[in-house]
N, C-alpha and C. Protein backbone atom coordinates (compact mmCIF):
# COMPACT_ATOMS: atom_id res chain seq x y z
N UNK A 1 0.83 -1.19 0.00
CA UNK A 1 0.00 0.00 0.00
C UNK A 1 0.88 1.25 0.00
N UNK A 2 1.89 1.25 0.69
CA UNK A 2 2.81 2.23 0.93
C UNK A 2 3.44 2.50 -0.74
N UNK A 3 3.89 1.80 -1.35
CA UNK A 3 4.43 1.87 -2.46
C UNK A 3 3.72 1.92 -3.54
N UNK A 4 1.78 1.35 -3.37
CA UNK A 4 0.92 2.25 -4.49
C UNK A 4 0.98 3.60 -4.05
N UNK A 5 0.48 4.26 -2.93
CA UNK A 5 0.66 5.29 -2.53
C UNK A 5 1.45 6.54 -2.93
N UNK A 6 2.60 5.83 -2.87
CA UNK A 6 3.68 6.97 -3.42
C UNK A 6 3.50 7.10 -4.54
N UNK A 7 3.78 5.72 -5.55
CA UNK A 7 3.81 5.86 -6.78
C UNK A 7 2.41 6.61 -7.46
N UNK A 8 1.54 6.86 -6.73
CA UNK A 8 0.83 7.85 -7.07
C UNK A 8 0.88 9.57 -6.67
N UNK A 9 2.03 10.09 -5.84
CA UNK A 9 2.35 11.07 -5.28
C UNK A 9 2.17 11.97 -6.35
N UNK A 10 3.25 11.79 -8.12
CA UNK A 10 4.08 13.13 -8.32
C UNK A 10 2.25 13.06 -9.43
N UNK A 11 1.60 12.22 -9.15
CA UNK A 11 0.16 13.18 -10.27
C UNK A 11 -0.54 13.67 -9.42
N UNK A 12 -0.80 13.00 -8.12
CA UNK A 12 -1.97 13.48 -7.39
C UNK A 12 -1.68 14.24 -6.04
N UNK A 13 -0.14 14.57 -5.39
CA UNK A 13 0.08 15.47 -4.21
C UNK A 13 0.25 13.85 -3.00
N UNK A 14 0.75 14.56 -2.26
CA UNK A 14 1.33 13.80 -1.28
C UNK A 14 0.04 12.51 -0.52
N UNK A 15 0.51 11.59 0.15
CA UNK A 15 -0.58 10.75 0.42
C UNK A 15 -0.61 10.19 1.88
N UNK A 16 -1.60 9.94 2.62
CA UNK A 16 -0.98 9.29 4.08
C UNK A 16 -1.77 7.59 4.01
N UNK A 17 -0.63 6.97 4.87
CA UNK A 17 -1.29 5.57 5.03
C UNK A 17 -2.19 5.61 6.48
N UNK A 18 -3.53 5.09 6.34
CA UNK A 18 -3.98 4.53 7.68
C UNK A 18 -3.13 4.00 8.99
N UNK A 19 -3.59 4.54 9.70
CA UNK A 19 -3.17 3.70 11.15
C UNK A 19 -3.79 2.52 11.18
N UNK A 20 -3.25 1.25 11.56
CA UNK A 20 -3.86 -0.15 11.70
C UNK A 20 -5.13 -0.67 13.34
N UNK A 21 -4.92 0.80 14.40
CA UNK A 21 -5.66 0.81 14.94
C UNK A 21 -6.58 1.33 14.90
N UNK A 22 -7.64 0.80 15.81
CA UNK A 22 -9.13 1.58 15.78
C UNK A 22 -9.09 2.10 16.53
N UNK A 23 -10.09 3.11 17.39
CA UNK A 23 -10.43 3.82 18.07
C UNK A 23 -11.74 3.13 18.70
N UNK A 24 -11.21 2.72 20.10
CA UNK A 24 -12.19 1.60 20.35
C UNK A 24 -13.15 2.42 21.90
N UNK A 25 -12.55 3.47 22.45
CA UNK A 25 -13.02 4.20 23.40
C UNK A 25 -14.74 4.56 23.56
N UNK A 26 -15.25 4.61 22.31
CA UNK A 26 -16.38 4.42 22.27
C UNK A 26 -17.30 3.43 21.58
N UNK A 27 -16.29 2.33 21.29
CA UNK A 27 -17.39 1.34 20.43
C UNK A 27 -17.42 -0.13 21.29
N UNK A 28 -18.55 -0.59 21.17
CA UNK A 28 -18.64 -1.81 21.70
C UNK A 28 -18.20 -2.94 21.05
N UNK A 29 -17.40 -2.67 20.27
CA UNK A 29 -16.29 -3.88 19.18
C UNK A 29 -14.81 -3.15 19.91
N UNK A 30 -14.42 -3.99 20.76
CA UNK A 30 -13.01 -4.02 21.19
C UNK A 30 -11.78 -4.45 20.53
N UNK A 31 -11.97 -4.91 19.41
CA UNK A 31 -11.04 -5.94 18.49
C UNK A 31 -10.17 -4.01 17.85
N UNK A 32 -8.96 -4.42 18.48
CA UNK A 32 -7.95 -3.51 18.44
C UNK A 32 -7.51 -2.84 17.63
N UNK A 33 -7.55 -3.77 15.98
CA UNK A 33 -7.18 -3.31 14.50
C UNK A 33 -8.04 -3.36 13.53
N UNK A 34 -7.82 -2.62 12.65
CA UNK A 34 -9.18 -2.77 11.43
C UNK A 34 -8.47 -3.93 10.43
N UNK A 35 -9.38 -4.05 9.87
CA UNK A 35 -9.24 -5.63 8.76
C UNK A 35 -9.10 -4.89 7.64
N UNK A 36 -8.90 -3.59 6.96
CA UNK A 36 -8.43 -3.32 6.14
C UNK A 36 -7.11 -2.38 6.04
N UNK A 37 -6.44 -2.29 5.49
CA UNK A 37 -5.44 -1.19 5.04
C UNK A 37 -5.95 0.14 4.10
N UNK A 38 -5.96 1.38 4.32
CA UNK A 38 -6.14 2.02 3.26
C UNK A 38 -5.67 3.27 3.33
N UNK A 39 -5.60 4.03 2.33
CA UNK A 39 -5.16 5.72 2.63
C UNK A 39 -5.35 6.37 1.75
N UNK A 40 -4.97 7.77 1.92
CA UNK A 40 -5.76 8.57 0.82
C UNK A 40 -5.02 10.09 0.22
N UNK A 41 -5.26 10.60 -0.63
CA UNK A 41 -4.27 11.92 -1.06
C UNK A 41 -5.40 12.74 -1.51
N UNK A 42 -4.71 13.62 -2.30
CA UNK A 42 -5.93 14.55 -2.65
C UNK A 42 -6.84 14.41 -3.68
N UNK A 43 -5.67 13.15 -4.50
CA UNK A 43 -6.71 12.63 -5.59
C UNK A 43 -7.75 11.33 -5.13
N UNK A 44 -7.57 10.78 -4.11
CA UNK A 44 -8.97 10.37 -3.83
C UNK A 44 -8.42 9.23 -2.90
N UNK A 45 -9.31 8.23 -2.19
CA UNK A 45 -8.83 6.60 -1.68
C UNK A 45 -8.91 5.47 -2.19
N UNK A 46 -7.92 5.00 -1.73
CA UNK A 46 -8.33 3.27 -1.86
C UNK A 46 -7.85 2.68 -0.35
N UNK A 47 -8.40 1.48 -0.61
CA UNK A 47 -8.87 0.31 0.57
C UNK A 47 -8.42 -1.04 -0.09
N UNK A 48 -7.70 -1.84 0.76
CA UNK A 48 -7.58 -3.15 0.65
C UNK A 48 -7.90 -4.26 1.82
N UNK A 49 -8.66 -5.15 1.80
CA UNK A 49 -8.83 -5.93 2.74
C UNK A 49 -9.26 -7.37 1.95
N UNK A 50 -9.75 -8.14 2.99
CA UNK A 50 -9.65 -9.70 2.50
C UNK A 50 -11.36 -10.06 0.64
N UNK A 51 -11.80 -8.82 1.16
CA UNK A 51 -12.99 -8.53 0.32
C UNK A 51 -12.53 -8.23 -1.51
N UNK A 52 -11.01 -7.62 -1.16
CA UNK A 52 -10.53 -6.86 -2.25
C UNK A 52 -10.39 -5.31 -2.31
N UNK A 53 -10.31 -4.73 -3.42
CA UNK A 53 -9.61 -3.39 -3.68
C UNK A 53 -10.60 -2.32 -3.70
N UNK A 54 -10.92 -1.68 -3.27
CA UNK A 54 -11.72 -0.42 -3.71
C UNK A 54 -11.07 0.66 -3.90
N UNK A 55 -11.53 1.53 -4.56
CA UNK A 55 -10.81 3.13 -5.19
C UNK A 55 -11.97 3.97 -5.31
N UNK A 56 -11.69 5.04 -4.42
CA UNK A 56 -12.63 5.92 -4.60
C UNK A 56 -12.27 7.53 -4.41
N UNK A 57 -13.04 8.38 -4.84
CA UNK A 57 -12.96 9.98 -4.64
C UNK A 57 -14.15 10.58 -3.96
N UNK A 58 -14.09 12.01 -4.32
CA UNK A 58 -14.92 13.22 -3.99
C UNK A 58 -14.65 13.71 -2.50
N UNK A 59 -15.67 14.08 -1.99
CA UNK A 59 -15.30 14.89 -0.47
C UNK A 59 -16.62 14.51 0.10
N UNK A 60 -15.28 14.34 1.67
CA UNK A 60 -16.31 13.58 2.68
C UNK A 60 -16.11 14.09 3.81
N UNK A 61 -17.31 13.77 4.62
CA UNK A 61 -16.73 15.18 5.72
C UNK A 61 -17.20 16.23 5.59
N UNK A 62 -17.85 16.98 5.11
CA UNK A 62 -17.68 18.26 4.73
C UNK A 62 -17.84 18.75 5.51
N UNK A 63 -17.69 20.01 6.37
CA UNK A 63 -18.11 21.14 7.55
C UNK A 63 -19.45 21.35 6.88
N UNK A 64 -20.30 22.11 8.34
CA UNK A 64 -21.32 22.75 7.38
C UNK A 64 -21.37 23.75 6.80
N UNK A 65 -20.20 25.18 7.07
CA UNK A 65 -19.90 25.56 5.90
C UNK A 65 -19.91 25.59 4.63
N UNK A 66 -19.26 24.32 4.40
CA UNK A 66 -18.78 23.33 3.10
C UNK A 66 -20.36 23.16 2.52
N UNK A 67 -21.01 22.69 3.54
CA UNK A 67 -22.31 21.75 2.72
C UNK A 67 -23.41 22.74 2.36
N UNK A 68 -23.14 23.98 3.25
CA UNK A 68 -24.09 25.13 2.69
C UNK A 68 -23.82 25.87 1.49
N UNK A 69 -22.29 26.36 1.06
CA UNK A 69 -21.27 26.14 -0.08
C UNK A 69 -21.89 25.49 -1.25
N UNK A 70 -22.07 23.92 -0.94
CA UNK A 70 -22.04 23.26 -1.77
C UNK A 70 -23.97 23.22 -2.19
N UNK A 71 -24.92 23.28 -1.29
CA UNK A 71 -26.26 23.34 -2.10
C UNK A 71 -26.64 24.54 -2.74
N UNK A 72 -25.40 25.94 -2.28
CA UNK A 72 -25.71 27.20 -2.90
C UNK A 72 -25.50 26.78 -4.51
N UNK A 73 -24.53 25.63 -4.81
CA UNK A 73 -23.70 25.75 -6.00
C UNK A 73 -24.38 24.69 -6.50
N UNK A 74 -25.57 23.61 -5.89
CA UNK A 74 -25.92 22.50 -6.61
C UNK A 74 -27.43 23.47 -7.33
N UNK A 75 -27.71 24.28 -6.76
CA UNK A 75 -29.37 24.93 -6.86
C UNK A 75 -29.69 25.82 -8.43
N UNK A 76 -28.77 26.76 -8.43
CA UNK A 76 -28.85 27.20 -9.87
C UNK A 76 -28.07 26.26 -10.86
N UNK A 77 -29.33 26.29 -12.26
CA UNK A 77 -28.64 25.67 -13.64
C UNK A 77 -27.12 25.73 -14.12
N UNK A 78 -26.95 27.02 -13.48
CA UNK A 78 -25.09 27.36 -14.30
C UNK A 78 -24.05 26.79 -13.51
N UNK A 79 -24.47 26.16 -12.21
CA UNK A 79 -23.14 25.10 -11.69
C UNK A 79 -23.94 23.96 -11.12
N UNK A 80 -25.22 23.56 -11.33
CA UNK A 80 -26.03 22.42 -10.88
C UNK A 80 -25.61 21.78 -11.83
N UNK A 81 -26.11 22.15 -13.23
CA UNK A 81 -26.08 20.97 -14.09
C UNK A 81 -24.83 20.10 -14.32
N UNK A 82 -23.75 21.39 -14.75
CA UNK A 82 -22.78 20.80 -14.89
C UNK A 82 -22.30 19.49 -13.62
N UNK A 83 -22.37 19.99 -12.12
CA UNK A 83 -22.67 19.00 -11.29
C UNK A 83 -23.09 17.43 -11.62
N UNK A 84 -24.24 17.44 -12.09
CA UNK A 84 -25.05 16.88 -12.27
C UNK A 84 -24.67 16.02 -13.75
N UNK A 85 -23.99 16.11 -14.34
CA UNK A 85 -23.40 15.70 -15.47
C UNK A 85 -22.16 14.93 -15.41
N UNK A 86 -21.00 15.46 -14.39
CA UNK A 86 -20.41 14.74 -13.85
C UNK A 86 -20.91 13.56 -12.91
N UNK A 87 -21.78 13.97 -12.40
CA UNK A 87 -22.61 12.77 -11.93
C UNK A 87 -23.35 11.72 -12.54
N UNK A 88 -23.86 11.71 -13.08
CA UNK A 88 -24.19 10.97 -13.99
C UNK A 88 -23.52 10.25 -15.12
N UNK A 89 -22.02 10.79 -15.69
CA UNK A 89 -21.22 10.34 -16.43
C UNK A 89 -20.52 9.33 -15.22
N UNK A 90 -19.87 9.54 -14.18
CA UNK A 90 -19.44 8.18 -13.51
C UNK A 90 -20.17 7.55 -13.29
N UNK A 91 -21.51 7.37 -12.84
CA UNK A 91 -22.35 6.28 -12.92
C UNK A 91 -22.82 5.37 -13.91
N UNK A 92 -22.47 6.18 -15.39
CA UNK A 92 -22.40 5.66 -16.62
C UNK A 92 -21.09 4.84 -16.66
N UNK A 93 -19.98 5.34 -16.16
CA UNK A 93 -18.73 4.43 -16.43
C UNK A 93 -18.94 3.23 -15.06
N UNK A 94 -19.80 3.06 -14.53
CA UNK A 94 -19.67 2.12 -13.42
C UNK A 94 -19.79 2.12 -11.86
N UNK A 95 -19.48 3.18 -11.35
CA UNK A 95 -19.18 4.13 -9.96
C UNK A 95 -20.50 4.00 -9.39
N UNK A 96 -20.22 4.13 -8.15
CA UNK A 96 -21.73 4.14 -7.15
C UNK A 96 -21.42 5.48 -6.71
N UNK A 97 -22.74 6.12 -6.05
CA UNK A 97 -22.26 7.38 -5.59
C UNK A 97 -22.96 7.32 -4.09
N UNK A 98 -22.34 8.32 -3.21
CA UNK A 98 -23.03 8.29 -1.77
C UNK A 98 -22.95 9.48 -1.43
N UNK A 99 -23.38 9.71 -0.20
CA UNK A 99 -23.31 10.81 0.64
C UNK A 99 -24.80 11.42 0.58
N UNK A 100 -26.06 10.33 0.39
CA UNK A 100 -27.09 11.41 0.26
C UNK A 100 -28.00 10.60 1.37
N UNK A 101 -27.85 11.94 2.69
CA UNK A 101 -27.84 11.34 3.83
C UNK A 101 -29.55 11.76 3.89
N UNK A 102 -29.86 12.95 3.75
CA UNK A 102 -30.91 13.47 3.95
C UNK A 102 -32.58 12.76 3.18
N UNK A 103 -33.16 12.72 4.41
CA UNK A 103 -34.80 12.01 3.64
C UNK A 103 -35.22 12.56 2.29
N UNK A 104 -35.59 14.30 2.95
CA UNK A 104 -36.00 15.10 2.41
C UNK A 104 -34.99 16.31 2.26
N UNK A 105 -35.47 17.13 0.92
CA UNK A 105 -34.97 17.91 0.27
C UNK A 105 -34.77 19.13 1.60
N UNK A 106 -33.39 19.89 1.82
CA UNK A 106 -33.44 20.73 3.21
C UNK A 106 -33.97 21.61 2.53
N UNK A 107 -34.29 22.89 3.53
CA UNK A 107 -34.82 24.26 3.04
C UNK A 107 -34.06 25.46 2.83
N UNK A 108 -34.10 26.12 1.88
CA UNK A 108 -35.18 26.33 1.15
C UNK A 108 -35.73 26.27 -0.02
N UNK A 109 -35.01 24.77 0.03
CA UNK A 109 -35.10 24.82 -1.50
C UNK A 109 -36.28 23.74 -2.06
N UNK A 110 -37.07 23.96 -2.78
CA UNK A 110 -37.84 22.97 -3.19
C UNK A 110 -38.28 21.39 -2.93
N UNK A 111 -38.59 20.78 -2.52
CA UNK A 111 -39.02 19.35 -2.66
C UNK A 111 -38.72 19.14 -4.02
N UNK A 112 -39.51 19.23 -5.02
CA UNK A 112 -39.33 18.92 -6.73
C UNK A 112 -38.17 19.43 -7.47
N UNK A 113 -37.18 20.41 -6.70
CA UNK A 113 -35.95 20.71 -7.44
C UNK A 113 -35.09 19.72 -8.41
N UNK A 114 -35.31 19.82 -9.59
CA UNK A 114 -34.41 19.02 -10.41
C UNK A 114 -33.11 18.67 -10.29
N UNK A 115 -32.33 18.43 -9.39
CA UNK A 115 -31.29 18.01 -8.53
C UNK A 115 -31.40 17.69 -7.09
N UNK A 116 -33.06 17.54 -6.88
CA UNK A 116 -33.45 17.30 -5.20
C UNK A 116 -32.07 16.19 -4.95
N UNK A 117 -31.82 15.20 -5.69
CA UNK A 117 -31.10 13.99 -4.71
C UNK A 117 -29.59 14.70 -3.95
N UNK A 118 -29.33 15.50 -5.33
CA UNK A 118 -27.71 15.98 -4.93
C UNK A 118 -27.96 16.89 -3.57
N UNK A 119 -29.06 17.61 -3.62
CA UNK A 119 -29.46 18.46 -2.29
C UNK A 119 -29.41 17.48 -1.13
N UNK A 120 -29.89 16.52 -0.95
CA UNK A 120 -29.82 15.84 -0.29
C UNK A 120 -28.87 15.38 0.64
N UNK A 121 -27.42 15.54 0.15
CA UNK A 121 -25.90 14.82 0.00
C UNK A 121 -25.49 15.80 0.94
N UNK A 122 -25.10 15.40 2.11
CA UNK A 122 -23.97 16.11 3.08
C UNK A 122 -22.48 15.76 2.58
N UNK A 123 -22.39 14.90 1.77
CA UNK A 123 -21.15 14.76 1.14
C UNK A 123 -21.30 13.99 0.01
N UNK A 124 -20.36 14.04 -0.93
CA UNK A 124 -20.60 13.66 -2.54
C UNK A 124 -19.18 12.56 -2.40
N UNK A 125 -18.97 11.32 -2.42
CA UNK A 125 -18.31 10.38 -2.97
C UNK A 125 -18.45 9.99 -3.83
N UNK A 126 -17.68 9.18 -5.02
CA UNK A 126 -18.23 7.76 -6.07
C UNK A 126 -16.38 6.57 -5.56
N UNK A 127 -17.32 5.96 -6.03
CA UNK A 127 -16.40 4.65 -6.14
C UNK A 127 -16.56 3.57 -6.95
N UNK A 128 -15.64 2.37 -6.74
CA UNK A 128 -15.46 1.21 -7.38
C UNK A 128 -14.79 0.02 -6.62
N UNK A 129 -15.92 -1.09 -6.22
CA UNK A 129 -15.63 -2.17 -5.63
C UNK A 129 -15.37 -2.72 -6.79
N UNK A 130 -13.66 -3.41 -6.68
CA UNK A 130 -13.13 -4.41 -7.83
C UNK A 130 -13.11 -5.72 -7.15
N UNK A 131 -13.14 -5.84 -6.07
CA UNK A 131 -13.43 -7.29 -5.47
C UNK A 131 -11.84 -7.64 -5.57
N UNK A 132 -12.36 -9.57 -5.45
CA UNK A 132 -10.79 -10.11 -5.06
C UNK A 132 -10.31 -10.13 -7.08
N UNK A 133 -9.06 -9.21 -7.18
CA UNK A 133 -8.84 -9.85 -8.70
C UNK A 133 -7.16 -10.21 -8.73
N UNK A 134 -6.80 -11.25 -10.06
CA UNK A 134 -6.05 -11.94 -9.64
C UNK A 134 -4.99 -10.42 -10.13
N UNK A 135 -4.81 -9.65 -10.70
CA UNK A 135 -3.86 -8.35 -10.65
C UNK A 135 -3.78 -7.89 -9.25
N UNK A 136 -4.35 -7.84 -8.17
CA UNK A 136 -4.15 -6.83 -6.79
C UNK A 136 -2.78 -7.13 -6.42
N UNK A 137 -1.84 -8.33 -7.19
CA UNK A 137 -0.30 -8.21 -6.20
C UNK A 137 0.17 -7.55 -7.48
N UNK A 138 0.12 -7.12 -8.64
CA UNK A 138 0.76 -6.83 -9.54
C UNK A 138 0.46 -4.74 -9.82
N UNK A 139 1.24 -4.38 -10.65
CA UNK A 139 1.43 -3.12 -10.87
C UNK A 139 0.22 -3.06 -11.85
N UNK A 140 -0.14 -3.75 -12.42
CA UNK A 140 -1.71 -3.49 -12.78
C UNK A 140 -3.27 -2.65 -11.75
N UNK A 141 -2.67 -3.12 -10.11
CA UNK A 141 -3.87 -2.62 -9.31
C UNK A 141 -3.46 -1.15 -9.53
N UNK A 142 -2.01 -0.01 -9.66
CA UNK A 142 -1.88 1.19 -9.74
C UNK A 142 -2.93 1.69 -10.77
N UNK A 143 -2.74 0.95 -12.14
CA UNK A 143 -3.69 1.12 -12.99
C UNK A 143 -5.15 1.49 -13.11
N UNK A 144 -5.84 0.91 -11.89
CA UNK A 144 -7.09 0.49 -12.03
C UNK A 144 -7.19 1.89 -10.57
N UNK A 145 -6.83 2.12 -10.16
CA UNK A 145 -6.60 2.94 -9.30
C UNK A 145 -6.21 4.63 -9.94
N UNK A 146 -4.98 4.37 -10.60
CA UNK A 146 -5.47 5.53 -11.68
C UNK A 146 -6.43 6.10 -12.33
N UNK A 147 -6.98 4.93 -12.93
CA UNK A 147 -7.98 5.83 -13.65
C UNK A 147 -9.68 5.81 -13.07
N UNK A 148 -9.51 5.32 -11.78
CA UNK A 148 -10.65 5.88 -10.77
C UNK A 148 -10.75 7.37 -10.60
N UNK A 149 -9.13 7.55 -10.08
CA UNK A 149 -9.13 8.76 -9.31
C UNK A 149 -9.28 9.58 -10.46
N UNK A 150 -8.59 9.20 -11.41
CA UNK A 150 -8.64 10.54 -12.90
C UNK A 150 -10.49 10.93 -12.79
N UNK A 151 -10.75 10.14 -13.08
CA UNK A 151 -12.35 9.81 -13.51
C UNK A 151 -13.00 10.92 -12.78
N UNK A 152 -12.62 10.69 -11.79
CA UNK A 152 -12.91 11.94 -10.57
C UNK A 152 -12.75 13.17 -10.74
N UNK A 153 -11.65 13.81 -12.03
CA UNK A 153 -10.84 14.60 -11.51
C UNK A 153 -12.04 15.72 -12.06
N UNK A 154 -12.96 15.75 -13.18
CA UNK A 154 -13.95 16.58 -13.02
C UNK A 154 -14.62 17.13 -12.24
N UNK A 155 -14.89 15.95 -11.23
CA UNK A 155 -15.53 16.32 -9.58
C UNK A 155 -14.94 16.62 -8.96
N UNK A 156 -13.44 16.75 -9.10
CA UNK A 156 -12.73 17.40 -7.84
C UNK A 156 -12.05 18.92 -8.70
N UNK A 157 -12.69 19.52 -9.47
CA UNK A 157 -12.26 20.66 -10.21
C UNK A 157 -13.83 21.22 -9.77
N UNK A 158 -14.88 20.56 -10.02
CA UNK A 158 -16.23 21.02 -9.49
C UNK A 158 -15.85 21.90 -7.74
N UNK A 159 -15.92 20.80 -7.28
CA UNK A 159 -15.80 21.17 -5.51
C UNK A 159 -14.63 22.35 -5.35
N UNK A 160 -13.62 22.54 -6.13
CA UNK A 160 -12.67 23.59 -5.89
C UNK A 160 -13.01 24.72 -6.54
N UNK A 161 -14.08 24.54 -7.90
CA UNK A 161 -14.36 25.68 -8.00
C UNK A 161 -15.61 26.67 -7.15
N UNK A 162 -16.24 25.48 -6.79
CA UNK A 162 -18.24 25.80 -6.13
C UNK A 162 -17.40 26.02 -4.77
N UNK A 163 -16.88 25.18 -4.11
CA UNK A 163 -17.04 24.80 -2.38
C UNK A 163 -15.68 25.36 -2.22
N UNK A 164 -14.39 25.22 -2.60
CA UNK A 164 -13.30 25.96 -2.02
C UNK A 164 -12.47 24.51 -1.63
């Protein structure tokens, strides 16, 4: 992991590896370490565990700052759609998307708003579960990991231009 990591440094900015412990102070699962490895840079994460590889982007977390930011910029046509296009083009190439925590549409914006779901989203991820494949020991998984995060890189030119 350490050495996909890097070797993804000089496209995507520096990267950190996970700590192998959990934070068990408040959970009623005492089991000391997590069962996966993973870490992340600015171009996005991946995860490895006994399940297989995942690679994923966007922004998570957001402050609410961030998320008020971000429904100012999902609401009008001239930076919704485009939004909304990137969205829909990774789900066309394969990608799941998350972060749409909310039941209902917040206020004040419409119930029927033609982007209600993205309103929804306290945070915007996509990804790609590749499962167990027989490339994950080979320089092929950088590959497949590359061009996740690329895939992204529309959505992460979105969020820097709308959200900061």
């Amino acid at each position: 992991m350490v050495a996909l990591l890097r070797s993804l440094e000089p496209e995507f900015g520096p990267s950190k590896l996970s700590r192998p412990n959990r934070d068990i102070r408040f959970s009623k699962d005492k089991s000391p370490y997590k069962l996966n490895i993973y870490g992340h840079s600015p171009g996005g994460y991946v995860s490895l565990d006994a399940k297989g590889l995942v690679a994923a982007g966007g922004r998570y977390q957001m402050e609410q700052p961030d998320v008020i930011r971000y429904r100012e910029a999902v609401d009008p046509d001239s930076s919704g759609k485009p939004l909304q296009q990137i969205v829909d083009q990774l789900e066309h190439k394969g990608y799941e998307i998350g972060g749409e925590l909310l039941k209902r549409v917040p206020s004040p914006y419409p119930q029927d708003h033609p982007r209600a779901r993205l309103l929804r989203h306290k945070y915007l991820i996509y990804w790609k579960n590749f499962g167990l494949q027989p490339w994950l020991g080979s320089a092929e998984a950088r590959d497949h990991v590359l061009e996740v995060w690329r895939d992204g890189d529309d959505l992460g030119r979105w969020f820097k231009r709308y959200v900061g």
